[in-house]
C-alpha atoms as a PDB file:
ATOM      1  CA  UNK A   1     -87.631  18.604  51.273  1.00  0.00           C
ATOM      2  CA  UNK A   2     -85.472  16.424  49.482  1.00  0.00           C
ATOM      3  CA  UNK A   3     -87.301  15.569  46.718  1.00  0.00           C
ATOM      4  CA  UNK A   4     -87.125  18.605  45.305  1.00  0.00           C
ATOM      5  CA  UNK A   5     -83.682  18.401  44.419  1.00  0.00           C
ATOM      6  CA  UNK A   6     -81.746  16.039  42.483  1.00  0.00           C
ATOM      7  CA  UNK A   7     -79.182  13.254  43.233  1.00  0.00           C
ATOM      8  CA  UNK A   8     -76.813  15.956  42.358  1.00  0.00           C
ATOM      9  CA  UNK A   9     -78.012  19.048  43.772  1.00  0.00           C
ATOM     10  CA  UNK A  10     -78.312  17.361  47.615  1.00  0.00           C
ATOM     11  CA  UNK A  11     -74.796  15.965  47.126  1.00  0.00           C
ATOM     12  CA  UNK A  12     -73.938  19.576  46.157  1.00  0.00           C
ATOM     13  CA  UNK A  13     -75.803  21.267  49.117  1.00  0.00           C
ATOM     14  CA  UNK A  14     -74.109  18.287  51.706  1.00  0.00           C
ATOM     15  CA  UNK A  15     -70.883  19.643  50.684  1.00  0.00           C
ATOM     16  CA  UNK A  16     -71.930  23.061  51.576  1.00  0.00           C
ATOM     17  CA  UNK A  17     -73.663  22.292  54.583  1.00  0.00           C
ATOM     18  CA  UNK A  18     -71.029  20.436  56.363  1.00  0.00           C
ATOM     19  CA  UNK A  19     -67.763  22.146  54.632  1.00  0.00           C
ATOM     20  CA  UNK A  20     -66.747  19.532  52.138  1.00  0.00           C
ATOM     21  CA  UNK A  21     -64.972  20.153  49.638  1.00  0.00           C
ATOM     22  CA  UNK A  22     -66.295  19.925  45.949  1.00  0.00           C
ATOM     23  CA  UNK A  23     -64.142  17.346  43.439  1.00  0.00           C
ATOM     24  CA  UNK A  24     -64.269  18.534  40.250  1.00  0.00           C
ATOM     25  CA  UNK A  25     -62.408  16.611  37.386  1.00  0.00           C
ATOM     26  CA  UNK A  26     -59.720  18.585  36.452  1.00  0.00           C
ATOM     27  CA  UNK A  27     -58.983  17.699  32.109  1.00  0.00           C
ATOM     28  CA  UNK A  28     -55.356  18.719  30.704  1.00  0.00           C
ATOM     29  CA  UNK A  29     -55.520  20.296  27.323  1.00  0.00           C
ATOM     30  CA  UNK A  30     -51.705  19.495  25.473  1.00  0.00           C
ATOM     31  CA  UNK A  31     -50.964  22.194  22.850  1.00  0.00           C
ATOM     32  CA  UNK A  32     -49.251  21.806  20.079  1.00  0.00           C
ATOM     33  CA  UNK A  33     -46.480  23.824  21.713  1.00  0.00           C
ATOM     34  CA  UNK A  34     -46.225  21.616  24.843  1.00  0.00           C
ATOM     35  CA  UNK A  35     -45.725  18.484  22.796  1.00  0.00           C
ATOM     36  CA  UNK A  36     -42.970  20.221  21.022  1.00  0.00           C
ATOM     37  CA  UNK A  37     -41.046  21.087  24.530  1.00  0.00           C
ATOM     38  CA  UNK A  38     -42.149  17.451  25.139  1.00  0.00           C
ATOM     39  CA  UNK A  39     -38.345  15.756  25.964  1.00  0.00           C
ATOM     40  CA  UNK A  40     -39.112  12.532  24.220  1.00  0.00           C
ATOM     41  CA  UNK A  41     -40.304  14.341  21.767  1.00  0.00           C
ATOM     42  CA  UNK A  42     -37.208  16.245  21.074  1.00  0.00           C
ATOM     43  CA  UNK A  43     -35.078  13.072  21.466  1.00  0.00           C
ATOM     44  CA  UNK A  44     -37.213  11.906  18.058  1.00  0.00           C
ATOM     45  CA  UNK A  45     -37.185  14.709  16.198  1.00  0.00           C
ATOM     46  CA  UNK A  46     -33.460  14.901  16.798  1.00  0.00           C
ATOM     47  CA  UNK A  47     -33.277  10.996  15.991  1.00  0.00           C
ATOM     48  CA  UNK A  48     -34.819  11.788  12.794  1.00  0.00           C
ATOM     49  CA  UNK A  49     -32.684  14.488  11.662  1.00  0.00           C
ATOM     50  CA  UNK A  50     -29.899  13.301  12.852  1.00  0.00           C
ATOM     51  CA  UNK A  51     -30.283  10.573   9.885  1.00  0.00           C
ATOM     52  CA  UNK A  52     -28.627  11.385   6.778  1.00  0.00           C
ATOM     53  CA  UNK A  53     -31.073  11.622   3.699  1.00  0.00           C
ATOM     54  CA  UNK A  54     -30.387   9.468   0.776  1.00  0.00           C
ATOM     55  CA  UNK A  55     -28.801  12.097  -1.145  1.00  0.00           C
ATOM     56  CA  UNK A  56     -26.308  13.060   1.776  1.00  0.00           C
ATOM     57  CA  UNK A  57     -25.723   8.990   2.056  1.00  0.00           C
ATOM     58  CA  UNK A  58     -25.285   8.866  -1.736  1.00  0.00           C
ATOM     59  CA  UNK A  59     -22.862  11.695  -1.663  1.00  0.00           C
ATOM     60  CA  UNK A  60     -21.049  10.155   1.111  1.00  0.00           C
ATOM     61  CA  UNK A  61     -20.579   7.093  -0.896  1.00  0.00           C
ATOM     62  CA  UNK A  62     -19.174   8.862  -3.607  1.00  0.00           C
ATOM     63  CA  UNK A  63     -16.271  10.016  -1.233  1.00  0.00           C
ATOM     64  CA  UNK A  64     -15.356   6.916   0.095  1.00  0.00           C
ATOM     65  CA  UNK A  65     -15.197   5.313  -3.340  1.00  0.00           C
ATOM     66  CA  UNK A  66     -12.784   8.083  -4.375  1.00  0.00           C
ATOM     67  CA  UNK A  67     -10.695   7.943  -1.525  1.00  0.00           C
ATOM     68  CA  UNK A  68     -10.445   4.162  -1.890  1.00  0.00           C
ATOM     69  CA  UNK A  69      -9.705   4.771  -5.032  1.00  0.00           C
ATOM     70  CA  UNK A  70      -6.474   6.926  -4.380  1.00  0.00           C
ATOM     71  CA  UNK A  71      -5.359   4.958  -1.576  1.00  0.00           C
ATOM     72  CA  UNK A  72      -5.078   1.751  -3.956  1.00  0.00           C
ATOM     73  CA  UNK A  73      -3.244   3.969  -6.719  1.00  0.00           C
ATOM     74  CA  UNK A  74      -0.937   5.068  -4.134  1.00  0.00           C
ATOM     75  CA  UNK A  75      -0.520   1.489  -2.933  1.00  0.00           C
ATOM     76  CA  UNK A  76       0.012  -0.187  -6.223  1.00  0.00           C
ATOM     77  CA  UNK A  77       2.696   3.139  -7.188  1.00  0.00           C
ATOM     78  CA  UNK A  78       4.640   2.524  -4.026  1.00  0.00           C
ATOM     79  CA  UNK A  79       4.901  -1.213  -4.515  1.00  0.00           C
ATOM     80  CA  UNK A  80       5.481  -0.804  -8.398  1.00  0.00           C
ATOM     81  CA  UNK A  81       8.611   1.671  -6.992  1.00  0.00           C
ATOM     82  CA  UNK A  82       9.437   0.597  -3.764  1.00  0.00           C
ATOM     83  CA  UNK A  83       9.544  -3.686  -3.920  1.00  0.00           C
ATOM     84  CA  UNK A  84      13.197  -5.009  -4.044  1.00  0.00           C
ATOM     85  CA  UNK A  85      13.392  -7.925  -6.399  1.00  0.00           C
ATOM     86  CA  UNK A  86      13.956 -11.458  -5.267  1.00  0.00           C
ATOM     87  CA  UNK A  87      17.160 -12.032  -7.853  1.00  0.00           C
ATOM     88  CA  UNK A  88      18.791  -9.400  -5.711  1.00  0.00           C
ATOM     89  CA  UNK A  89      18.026 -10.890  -2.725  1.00  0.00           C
ATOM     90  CA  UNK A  90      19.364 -14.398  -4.226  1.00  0.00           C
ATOM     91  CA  UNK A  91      22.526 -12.346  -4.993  1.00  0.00           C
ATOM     92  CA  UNK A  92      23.203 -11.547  -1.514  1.00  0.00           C
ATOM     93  CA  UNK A  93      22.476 -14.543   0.165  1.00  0.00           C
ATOM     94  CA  UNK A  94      25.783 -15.442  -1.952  1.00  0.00           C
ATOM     95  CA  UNK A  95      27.564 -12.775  -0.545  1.00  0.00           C
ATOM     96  CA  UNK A  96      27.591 -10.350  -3.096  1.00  0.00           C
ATOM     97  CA  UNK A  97      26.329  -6.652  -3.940  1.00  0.00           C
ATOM     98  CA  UNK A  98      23.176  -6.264  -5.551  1.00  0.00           C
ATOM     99  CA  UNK A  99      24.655  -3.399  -8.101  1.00  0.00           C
ATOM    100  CA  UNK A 100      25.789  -6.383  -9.755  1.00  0.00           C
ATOM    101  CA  UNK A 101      22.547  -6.763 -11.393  1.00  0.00           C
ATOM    102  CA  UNK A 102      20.538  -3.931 -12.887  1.00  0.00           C
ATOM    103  CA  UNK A 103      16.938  -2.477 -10.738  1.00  0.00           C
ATOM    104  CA  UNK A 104      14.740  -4.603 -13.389  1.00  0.00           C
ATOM    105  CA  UNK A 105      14.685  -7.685 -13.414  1.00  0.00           C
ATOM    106  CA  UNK A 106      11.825 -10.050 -15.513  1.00  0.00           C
ATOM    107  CA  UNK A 107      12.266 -13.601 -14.134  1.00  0.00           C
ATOM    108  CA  UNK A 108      14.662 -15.690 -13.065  1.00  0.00           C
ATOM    109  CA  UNK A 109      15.587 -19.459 -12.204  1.00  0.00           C
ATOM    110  CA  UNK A 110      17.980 -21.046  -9.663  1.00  0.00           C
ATOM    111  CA  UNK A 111      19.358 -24.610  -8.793  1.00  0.00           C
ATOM    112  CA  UNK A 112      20.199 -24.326  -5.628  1.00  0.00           C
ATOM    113  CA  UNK A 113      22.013 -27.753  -5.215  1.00  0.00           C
ATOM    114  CA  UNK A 114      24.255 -27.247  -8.237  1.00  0.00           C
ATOM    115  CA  UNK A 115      23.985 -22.957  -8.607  1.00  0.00           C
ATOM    116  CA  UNK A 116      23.531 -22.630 -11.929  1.00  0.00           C
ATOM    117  CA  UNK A 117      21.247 -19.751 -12.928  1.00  0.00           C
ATOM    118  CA  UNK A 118      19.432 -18.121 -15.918  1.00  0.00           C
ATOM    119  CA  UNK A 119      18.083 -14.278 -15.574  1.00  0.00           C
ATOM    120  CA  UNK A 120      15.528 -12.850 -18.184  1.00  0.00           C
ATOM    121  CA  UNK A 121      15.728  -8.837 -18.478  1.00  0.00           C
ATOM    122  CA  UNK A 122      13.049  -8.424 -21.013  1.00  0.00           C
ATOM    123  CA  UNK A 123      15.277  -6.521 -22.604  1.00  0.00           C
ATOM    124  CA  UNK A 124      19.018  -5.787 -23.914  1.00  0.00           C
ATOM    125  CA  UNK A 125      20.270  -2.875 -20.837  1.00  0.00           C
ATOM    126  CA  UNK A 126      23.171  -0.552 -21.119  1.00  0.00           C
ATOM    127  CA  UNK A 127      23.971   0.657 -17.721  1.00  0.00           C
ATOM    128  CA  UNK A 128      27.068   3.158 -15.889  1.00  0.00           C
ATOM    129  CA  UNK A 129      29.335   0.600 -13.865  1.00  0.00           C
ATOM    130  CA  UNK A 130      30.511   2.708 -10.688  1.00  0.00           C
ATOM    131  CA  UNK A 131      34.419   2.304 -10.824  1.00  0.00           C
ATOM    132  CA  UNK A 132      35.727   3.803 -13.848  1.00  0.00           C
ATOM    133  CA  UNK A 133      32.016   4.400 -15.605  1.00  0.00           C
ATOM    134  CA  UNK A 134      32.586   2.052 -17.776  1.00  0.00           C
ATOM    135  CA  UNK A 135      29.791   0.844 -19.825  1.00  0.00           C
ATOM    136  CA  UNK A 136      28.165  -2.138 -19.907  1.00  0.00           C
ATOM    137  CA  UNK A 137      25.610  -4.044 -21.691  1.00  0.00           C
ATOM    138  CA  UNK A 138      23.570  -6.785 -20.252  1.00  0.00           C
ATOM    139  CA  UNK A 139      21.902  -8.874 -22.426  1.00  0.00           C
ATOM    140  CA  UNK A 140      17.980 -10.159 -22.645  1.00  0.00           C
ATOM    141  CA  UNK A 141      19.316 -13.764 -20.710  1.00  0.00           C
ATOM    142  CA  UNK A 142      21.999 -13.772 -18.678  1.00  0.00           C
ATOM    143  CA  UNK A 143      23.459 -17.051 -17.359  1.00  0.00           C
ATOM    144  CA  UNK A 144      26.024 -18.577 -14.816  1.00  0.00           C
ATOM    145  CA  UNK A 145      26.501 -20.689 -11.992  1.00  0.00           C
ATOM    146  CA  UNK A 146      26.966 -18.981  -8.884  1.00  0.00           C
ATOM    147  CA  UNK A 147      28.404 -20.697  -4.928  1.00  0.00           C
ATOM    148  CA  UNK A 148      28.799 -17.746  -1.848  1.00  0.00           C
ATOM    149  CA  UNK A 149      31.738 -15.843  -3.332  1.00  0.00           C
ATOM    150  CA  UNK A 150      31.806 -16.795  -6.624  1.00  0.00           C
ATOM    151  CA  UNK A 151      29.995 -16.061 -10.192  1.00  0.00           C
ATOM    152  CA  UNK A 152      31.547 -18.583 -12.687  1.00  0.00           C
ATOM    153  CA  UNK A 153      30.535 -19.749 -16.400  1.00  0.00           C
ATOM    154  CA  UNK A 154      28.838 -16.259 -16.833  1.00  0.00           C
ATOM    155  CA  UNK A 155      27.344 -15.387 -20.212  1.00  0.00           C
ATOM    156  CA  UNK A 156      25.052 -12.263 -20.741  1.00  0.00           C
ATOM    157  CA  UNK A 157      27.454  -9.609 -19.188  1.00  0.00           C
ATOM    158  CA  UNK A 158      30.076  -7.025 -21.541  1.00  0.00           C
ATOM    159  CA  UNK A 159      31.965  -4.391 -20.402  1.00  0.00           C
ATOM    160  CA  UNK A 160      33.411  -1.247 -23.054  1.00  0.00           C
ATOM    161  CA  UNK A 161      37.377  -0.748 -22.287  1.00  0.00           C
ATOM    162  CA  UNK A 162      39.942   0.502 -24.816  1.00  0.00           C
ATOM    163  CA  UNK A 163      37.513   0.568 -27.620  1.00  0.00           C
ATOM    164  CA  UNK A 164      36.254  -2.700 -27.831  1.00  0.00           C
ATOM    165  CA  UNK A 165      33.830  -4.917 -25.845  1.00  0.00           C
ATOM    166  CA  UNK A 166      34.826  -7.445 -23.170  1.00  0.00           C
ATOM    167  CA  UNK A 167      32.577 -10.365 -21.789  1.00  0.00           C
ATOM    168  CA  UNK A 168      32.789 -11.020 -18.307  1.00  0.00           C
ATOM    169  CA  UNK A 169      33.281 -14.551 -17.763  1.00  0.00           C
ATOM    170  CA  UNK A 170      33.572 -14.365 -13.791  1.00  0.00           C
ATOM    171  CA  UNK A 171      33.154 -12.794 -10.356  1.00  0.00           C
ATOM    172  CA  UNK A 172      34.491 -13.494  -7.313  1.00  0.00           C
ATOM    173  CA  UNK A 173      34.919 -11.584  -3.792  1.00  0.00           C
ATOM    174  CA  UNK A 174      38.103 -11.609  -2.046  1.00  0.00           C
ATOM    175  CA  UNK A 175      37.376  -9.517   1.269  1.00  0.00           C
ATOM    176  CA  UNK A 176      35.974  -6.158   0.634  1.00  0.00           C
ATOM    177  CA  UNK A 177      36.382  -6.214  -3.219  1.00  0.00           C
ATOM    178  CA  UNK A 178      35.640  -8.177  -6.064  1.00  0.00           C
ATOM    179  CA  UNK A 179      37.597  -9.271  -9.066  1.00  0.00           C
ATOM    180  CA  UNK A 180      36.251  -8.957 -12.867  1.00  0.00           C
ATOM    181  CA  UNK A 181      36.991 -11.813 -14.621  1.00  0.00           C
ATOM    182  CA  UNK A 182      37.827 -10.988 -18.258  1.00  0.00           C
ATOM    183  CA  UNK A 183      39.371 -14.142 -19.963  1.00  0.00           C
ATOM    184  CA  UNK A 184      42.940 -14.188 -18.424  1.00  0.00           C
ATOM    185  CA  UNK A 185      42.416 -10.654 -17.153  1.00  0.00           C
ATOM    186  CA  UNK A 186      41.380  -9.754 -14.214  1.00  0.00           C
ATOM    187  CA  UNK A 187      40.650  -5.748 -12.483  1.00  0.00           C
ATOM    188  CA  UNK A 188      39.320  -5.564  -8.752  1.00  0.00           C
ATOM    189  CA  UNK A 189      37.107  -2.733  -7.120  1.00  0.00           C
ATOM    190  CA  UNK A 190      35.563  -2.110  -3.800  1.00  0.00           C
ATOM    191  CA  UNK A 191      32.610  -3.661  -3.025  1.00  0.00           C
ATOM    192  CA  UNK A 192      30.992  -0.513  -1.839  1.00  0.00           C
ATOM    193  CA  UNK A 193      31.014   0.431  -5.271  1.00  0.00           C
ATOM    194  CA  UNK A 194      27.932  -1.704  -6.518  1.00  0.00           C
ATOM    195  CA  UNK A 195      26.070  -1.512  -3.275  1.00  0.00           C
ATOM    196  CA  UNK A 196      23.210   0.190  -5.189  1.00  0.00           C
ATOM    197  CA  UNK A 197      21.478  -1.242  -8.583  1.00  0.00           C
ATOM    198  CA  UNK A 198      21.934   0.846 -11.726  1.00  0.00           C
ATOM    199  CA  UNK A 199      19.035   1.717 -13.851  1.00  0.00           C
ATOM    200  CA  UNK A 200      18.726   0.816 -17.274  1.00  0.00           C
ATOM    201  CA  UNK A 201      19.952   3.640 -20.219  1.00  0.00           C
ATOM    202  CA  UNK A 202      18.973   2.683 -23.467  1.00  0.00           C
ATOM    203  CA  UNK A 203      16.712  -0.121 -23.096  1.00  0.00           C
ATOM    204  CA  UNK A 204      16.873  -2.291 -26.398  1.00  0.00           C
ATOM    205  CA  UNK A 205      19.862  -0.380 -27.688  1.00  0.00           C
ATOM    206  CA  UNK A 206      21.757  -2.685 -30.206  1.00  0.00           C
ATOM    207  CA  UNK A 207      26.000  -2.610 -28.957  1.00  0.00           C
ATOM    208  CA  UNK A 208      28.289  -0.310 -30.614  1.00  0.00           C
END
């Protein structure tokens, strides 16, 4: 009886006889839409586009080069504008104002045992003194020998009064003022007066 049927067919007609159940292989068939709803698949593809192509990276490049490029114009004009000068700063470690000396200053050179001093301008400089507005005319190198208080031996420095021109020859600070030294004359002003550094008018102006 069994010969008749094959290996498969009596395994077949065993499960029907005695009520067991049939395995059959069950095969999953992925579309292409399932692999798209796939999650790790949509972790790559947003990966990938998520990376900036090489002309969105070359444009971005382009951007930070410019903005680098204004921040270290704005740097170099605020430090060009904004950067006291050391002379100045020598000035009032000696007590004094720095609208003594004009806002540029080229170089300068100090002894600081004996005080004496030599300041380069660049230039001849006419500037507005506060008290009065009297002019004055700073010359290319100024020079002088300077202790807290005191400006002595000074050369470089003239002041226009009555018509004529007068070289400073001193400066000293008696409280809150200080005394011009012109020769045997003397004048005194507050010291508020030259707390601020005059600009230069008329750079390279010969005197009148």
């Amino acid at each position: 009886m069994w010969s008749k049927f094959s290996p498969i067919s009596r395994l077949k007609s065993l499960h029907h006889i005695f009520g067991i159940p049939t395995i059959r292989r069950r095969t999953t068939a992925y579309s292409l839409s399932t692999v798209h709803q796939s999650p790790l698949f949509r972790i790559r593809n947003e990966t990938a586009s998520s990376l900036p192509s090489s002309s969105r990276r070359s444009s971005m490049a382009k951007s930070f080069i410019a903005a680098a490029a204004v921040l270290l114009s704005l740097f170099a004009l605020s430090s060009s504008v904004s950067t006291p000068n050391a002379a100045h700063t020598i000035l009032i470690s000696y007590n004094f104002p720095p609208g003594l000396l004009p806002t540029t200053i080229h170089s300068y050179t100090i002894n600081t045992t004996t005080g004496d001093f030599s300041l380069r301008l660049g230039s001849l400089c006419h500037v507005t003194l506060p008290p009065d507005n009297y002019l004055a005319a700073y010359s290319d190198i100024i020079k002088g020998r300077i202790v807290e208080n005191r400006i002595e031996k000074l050369d470089g420095i003239r002041v226009r009064a009555l018509w004529k021109w007068w070289g400073i020859t001193g400066i000293k600070r008696e409280g809150e003022d200080l005394v011009f030294e012109v020769g045997v004359v003397s004048a005194k002003y507050p010291v508020g007066k030259f707390e601020e550094s005059p600009e230069c008018e008329g750079v390279g102006k010969k005197d009148e």
